[in-house]
PDB file of N, CA and C in Angstrom:
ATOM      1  N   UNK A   1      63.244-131.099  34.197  1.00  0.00           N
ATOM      2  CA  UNK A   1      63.181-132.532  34.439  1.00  0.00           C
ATOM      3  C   UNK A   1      62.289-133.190  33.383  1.00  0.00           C
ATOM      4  N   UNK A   2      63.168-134.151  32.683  1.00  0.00           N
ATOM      5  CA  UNK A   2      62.180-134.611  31.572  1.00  0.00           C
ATOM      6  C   UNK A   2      61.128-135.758  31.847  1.00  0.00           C
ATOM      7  N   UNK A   3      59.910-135.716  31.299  1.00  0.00           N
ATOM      8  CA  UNK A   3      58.613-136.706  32.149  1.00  0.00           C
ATOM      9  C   UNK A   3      59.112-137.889  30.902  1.00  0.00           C
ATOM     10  N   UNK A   4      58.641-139.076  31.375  1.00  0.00           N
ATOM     11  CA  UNK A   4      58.751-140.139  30.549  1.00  0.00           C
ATOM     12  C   UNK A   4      57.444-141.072  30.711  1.00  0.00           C
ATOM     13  N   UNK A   5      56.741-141.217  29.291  1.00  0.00           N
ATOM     14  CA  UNK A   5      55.748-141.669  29.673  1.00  0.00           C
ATOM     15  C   UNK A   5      55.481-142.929  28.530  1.00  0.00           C
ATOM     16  N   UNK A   6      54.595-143.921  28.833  1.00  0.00           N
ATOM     17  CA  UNK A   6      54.877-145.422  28.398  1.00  0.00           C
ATOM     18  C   UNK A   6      53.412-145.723  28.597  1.00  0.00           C
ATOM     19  N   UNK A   7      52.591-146.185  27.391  1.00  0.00           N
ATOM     20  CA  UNK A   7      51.514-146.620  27.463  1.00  0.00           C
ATOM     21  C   UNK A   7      51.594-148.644  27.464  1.00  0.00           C
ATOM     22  N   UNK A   8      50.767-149.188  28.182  1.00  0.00           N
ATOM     23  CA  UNK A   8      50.764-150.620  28.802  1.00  0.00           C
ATOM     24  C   UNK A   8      49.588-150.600  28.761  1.00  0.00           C
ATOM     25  N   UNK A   9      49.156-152.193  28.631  1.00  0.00           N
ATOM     26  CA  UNK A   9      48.011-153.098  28.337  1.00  0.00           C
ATOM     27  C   UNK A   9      47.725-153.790  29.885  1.00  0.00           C
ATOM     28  N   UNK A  10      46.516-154.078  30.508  1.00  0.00           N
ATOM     29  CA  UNK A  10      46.251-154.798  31.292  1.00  0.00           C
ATOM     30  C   UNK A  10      45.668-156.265  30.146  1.00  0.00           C
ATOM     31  N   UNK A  11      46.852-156.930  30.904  1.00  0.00           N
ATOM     32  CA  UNK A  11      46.777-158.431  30.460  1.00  0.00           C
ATOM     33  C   UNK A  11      46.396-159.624  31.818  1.00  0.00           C
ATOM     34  N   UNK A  12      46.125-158.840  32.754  1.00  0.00           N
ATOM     35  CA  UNK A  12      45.491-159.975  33.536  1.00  0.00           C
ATOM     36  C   UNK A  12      43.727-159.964  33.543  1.00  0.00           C
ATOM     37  N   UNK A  13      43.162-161.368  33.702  1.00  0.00           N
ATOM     38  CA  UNK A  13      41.976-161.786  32.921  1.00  0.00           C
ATOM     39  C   UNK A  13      40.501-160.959  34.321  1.00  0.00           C
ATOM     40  N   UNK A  14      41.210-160.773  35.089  1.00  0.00           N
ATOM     41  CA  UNK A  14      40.090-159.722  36.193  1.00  0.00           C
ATOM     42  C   UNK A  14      40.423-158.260  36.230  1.00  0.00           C
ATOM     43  N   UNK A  15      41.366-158.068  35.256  1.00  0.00           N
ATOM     44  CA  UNK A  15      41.419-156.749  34.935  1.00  0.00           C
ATOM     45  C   UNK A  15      43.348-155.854  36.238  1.00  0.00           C
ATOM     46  N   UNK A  16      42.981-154.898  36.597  1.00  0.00           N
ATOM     47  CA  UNK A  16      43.144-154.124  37.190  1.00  0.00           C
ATOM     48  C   UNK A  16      42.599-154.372  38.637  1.00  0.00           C
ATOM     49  N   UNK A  17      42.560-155.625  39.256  1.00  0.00           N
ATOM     50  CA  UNK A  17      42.153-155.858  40.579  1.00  0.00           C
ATOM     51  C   UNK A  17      42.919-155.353  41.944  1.00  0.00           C
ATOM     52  N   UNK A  18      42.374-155.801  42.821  1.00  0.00           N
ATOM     53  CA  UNK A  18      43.129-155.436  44.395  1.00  0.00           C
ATOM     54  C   UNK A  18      44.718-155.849  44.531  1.00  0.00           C
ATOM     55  N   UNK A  19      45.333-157.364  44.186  1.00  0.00           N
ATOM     56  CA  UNK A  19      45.985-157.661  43.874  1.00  0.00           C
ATOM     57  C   UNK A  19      47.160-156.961  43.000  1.00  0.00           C
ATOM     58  N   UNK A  20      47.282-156.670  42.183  1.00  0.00           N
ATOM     59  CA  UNK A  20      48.206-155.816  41.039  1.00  0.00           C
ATOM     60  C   UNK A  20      47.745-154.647  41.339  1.00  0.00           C
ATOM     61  N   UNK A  21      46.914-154.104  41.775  1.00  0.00           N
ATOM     62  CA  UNK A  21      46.877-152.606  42.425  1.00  0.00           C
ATOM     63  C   UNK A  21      48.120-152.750  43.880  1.00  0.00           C
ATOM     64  N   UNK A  22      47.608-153.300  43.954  1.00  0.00           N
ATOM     65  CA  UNK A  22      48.787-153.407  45.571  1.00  0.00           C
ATOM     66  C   UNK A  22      49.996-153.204  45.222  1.00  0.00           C
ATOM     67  N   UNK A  23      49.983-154.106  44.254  1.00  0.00           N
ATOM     68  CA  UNK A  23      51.479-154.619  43.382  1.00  0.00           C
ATOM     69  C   UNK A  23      52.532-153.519  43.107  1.00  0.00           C
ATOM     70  N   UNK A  24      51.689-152.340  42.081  1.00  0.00           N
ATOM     71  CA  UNK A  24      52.119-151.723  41.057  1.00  0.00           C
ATOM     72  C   UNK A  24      52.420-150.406  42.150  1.00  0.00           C
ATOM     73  N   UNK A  25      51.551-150.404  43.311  1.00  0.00           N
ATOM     74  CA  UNK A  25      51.577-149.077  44.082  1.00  0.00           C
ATOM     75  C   UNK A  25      52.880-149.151  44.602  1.00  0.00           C
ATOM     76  N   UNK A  26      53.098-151.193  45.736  1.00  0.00           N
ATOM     77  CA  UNK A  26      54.085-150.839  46.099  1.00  0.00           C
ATOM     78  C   UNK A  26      55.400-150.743  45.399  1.00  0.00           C
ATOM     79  N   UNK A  27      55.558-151.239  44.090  1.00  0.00           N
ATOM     80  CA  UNK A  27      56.627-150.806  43.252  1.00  0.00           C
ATOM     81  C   UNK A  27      56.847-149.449  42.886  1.00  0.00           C
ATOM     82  N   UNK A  28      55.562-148.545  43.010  1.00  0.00           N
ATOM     83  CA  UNK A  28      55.905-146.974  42.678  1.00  0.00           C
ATOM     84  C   UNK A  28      56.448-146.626  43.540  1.00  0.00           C
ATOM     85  N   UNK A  29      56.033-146.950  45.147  1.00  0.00           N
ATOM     86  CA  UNK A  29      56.963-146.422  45.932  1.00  0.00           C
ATOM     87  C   UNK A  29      58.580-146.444  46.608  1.00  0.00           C
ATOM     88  N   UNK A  30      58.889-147.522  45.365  1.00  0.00           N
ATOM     89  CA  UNK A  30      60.144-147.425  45.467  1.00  0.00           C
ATOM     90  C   UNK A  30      60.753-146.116  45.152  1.00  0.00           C
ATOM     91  N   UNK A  31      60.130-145.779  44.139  1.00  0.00           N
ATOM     92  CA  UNK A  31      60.999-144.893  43.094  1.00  0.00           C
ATOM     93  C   UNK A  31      60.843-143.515  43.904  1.00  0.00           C
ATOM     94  N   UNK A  32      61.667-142.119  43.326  1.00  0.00           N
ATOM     95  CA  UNK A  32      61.643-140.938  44.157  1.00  0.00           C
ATOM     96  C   UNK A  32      61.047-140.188  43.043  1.00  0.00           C
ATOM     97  N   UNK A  33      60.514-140.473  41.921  1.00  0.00           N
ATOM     98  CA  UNK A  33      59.883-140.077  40.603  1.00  0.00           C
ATOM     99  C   UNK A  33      58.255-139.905  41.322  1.00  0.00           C
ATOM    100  N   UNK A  34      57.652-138.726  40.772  1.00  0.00           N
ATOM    101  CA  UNK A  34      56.203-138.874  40.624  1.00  0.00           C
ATOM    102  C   UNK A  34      55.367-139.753  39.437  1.00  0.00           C
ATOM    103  N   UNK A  35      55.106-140.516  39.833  1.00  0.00           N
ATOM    104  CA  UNK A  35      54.400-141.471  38.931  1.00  0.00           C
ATOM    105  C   UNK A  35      52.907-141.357  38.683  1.00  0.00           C
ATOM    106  N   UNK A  36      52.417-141.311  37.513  1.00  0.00           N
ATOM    107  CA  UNK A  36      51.048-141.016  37.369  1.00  0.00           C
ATOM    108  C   UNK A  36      50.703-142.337  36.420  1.00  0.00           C
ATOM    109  N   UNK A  37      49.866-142.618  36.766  1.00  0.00           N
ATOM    110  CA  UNK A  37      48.376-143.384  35.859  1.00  0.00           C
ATOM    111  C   UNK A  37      47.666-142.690  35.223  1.00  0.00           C
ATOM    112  N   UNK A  38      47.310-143.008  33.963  1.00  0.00           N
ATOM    113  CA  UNK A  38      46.522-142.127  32.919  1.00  0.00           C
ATOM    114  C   UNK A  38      45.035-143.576  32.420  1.00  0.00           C
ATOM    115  N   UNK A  39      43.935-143.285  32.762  1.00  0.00           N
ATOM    116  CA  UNK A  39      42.924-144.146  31.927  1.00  0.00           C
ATOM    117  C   UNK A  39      41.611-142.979  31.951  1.00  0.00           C
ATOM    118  N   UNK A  40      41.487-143.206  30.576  1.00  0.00           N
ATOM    119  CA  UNK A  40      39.776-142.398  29.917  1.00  0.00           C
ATOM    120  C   UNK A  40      40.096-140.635  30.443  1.00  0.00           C
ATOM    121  N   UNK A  41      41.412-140.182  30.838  1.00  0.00           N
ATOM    122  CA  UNK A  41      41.476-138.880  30.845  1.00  0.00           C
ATOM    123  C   UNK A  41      41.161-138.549  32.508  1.00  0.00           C
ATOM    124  N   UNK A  42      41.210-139.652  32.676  1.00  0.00           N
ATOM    125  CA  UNK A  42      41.553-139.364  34.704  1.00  0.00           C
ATOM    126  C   UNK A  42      43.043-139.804  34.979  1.00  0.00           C
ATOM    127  N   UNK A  43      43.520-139.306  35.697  1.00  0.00           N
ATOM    128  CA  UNK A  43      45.113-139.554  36.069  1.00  0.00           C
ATOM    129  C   UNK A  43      44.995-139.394  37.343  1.00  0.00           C
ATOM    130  N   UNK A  44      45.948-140.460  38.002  1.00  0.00           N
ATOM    131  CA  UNK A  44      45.921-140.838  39.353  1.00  0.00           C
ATOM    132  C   UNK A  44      47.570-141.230  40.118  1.00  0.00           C
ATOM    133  N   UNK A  45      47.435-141.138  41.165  1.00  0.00           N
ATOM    134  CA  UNK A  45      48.577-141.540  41.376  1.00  0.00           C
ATOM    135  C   UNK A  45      49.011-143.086  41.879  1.00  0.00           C
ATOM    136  N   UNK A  46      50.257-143.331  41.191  1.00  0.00           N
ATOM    137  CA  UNK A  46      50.507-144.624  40.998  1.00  0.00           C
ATOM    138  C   UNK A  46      50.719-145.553  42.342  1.00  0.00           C
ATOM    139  N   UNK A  47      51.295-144.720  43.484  1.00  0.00           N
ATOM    140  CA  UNK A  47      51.605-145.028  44.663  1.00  0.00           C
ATOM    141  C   UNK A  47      50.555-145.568  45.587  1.00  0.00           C
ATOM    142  N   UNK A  48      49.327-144.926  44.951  1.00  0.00           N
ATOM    143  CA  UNK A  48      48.811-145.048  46.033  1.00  0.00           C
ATOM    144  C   UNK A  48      47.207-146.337  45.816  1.00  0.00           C
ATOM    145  N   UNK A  49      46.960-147.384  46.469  1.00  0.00           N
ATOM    146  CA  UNK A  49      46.626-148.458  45.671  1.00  0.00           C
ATOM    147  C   UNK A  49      44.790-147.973  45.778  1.00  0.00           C
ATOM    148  N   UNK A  50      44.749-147.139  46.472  1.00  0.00           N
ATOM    149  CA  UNK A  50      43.170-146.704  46.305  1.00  0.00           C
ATOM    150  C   UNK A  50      42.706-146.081  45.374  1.00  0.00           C
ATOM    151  N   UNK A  51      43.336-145.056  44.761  1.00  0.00           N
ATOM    152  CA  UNK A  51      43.666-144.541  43.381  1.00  0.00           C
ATOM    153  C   UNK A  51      43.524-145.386  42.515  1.00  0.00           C
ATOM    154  N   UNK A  52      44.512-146.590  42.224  1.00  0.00           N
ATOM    155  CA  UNK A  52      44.348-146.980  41.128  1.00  0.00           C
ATOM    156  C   UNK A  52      43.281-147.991  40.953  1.00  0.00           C
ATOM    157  N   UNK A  53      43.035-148.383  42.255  1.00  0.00           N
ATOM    158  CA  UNK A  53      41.364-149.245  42.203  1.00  0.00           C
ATOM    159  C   UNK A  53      40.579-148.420  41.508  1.00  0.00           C
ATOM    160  N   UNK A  54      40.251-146.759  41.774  1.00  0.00           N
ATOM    161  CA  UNK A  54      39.286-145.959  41.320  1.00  0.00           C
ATOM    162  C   UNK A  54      38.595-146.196  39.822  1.00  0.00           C
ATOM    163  N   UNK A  55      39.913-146.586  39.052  1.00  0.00           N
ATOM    164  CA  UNK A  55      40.179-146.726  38.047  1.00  0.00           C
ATOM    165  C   UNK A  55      39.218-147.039  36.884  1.00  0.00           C
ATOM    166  N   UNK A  56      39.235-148.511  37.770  1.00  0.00           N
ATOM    167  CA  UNK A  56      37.963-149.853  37.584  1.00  0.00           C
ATOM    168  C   UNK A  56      38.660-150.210  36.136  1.00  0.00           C
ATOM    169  N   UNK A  57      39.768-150.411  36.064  1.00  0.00           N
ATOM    170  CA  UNK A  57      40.376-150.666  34.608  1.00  0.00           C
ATOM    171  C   UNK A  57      40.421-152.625  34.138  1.00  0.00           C
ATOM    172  N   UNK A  58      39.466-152.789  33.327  1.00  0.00           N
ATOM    173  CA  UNK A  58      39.016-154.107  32.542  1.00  0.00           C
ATOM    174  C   UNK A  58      40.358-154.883  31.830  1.00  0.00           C
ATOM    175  N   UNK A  59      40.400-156.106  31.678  1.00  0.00           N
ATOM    176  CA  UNK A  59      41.444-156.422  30.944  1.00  0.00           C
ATOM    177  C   UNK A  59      41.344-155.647  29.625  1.00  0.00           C
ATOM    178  N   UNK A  60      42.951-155.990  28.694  1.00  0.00           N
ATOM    179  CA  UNK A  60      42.718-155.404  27.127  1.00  0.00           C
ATOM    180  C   UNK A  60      42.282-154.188  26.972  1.00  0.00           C
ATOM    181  N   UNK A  61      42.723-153.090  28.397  1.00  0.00           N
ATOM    182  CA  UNK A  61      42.694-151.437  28.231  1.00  0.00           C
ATOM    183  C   UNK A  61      43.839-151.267  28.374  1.00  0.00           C
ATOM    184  N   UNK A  62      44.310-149.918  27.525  1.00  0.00           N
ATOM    185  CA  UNK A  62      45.452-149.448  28.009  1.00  0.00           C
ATOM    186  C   UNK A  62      45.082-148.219  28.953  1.00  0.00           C
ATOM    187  N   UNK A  63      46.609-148.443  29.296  1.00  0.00           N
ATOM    188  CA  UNK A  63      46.895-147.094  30.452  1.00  0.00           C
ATOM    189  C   UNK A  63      48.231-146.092  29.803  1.00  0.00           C
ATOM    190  N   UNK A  64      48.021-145.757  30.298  1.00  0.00           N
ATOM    191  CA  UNK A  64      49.571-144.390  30.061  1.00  0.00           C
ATOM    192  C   UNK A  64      49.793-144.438  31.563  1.00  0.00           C
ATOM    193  N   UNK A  65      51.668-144.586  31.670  1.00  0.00           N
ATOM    194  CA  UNK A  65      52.327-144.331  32.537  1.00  0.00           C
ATOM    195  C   UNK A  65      52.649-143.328  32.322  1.00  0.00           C
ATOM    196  N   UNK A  66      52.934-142.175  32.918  1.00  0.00           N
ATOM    197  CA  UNK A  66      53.567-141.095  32.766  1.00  0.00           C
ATOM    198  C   UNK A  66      55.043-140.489  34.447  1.00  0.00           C
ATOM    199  N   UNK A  67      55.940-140.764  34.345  1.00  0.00           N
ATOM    200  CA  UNK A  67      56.854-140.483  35.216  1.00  0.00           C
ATOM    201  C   UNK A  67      57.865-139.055  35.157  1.00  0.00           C
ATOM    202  N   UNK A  68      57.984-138.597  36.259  1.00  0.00           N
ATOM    203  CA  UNK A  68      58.798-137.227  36.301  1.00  0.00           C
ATOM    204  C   UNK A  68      60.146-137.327  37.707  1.00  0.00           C
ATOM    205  N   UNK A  69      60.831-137.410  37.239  1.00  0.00           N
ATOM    206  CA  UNK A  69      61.901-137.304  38.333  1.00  0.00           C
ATOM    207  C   UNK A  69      63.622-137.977  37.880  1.00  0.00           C
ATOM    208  N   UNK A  70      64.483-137.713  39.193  1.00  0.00           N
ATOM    209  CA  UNK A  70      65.644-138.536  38.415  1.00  0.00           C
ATOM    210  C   UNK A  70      65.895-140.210  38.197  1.00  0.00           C
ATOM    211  N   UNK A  71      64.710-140.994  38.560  1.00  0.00           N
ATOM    212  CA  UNK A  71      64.827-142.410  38.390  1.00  0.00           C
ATOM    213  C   UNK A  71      63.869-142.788  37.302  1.00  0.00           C
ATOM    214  N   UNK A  72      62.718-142.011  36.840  1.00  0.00           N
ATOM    215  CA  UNK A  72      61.708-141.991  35.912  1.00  0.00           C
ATOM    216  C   UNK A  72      62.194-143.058  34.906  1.00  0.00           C
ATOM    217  N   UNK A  73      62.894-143.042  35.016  1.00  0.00           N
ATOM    218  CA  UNK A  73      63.512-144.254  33.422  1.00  0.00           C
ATOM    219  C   UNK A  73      63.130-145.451  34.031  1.00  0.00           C
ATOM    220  N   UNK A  74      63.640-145.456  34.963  1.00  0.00           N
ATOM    221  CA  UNK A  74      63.557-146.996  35.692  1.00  0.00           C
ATOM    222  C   UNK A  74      62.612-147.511  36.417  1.00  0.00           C
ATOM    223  N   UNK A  75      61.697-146.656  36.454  1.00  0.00           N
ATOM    224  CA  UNK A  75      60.600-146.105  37.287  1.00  0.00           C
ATOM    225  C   UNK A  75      59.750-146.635  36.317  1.00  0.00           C
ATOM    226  N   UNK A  76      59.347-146.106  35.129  1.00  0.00           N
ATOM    227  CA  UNK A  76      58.399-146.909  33.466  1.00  0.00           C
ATOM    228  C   UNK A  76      59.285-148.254  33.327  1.00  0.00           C
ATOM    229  N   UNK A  77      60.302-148.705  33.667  1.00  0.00           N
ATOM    230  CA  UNK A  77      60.374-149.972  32.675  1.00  0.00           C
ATOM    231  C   UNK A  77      60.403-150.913  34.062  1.00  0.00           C
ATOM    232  N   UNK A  78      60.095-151.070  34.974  1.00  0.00           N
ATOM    233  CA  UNK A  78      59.834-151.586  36.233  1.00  0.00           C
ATOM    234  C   UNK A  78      58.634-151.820  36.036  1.00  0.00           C
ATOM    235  N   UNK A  79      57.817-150.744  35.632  1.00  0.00           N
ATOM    236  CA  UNK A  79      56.143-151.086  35.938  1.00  0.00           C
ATOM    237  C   UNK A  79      55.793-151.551  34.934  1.00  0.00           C
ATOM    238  N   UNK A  80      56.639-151.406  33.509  1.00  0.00           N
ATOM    239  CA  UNK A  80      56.119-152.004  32.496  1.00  0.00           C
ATOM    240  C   UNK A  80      56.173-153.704  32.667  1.00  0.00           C
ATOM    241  N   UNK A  81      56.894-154.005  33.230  1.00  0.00           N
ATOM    242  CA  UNK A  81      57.907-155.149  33.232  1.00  0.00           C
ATOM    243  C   UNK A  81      56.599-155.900  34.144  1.00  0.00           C
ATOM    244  N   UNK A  82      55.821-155.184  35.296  1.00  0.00           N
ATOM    245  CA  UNK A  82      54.981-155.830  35.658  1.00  0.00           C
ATOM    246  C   UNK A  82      53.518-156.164  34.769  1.00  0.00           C
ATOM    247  N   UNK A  83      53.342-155.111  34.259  1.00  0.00           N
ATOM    248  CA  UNK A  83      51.876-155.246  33.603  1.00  0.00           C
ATOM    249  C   UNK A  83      52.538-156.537  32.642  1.00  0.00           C
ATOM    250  N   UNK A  84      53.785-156.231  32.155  1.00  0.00           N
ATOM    251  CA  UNK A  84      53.811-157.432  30.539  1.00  0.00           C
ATOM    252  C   UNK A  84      53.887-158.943  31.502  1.00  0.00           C
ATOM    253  N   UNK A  85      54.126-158.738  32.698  1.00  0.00           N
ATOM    254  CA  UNK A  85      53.980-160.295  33.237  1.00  0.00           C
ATOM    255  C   UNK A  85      52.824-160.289  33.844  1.00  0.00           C
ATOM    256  N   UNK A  86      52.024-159.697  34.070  1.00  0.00           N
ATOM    257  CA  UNK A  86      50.658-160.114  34.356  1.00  0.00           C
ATOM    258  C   UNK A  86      50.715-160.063  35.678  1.00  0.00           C
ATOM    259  N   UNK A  87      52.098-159.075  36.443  1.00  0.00           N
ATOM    260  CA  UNK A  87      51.825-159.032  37.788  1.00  0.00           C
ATOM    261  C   UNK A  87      52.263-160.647  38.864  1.00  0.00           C
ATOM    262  N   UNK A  88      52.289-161.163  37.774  1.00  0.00           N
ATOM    263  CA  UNK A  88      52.649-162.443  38.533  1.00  0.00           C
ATOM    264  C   UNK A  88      51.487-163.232  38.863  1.00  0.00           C
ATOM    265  N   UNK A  89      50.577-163.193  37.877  1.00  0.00           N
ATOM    266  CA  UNK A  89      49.305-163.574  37.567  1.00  0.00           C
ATOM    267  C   UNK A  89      49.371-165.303  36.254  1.00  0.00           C
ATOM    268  N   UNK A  90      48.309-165.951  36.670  1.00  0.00           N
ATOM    269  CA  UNK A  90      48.604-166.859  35.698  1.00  0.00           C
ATOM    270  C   UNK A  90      48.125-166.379  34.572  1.00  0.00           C
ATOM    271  N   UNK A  91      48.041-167.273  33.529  1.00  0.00           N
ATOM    272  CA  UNK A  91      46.978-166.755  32.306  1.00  0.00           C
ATOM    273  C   UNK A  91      45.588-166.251  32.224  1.00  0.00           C
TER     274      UNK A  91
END
């Protein structure tokens, strides 16, 4: 099973908050892919929104998505699709 993995920018201005943690978890759990979060060499799982709070990830960091399963494709360009809109965040 091939992993597919996609590095993304936090572009909202409080970072990686409660909000877009919620967001991004409940969009992982759509997918039937294992989804991982990658920041500073901790990896977490994407699903789950306590995890990615752990994070404490600042605006203007990247992350690595990393996905494994048969939706994984759609699975990275879903979540990408959120970070590049800011989550649905204003400027």
């Amino acid at each position: 099973m091939e992993e597919v993995i996609k590095d993304v920018v936090v572009k909202n201005a409080l970072g990686l908050h409660a909000r877009p943690a919620a967001k991004l978890s409940q969009e992982a759990m759509k997918f039937q892919a294992e989804i991982k979060l990658c920041y500073k060499e901790v990896e977490v799982n994407a699903k789950s929104i306590l995890d990615i709070l752990t994070l404490a990830v600042p605006m203007g960091e990247v992350l690595t998505l990393r996905a494994k399963g048969d939706d994984a494709i759609q699975a990275i360009k879903q979540l990408e699709w959120l970070f590049e809109n800011r989550f649905g965040e204003e400027k």
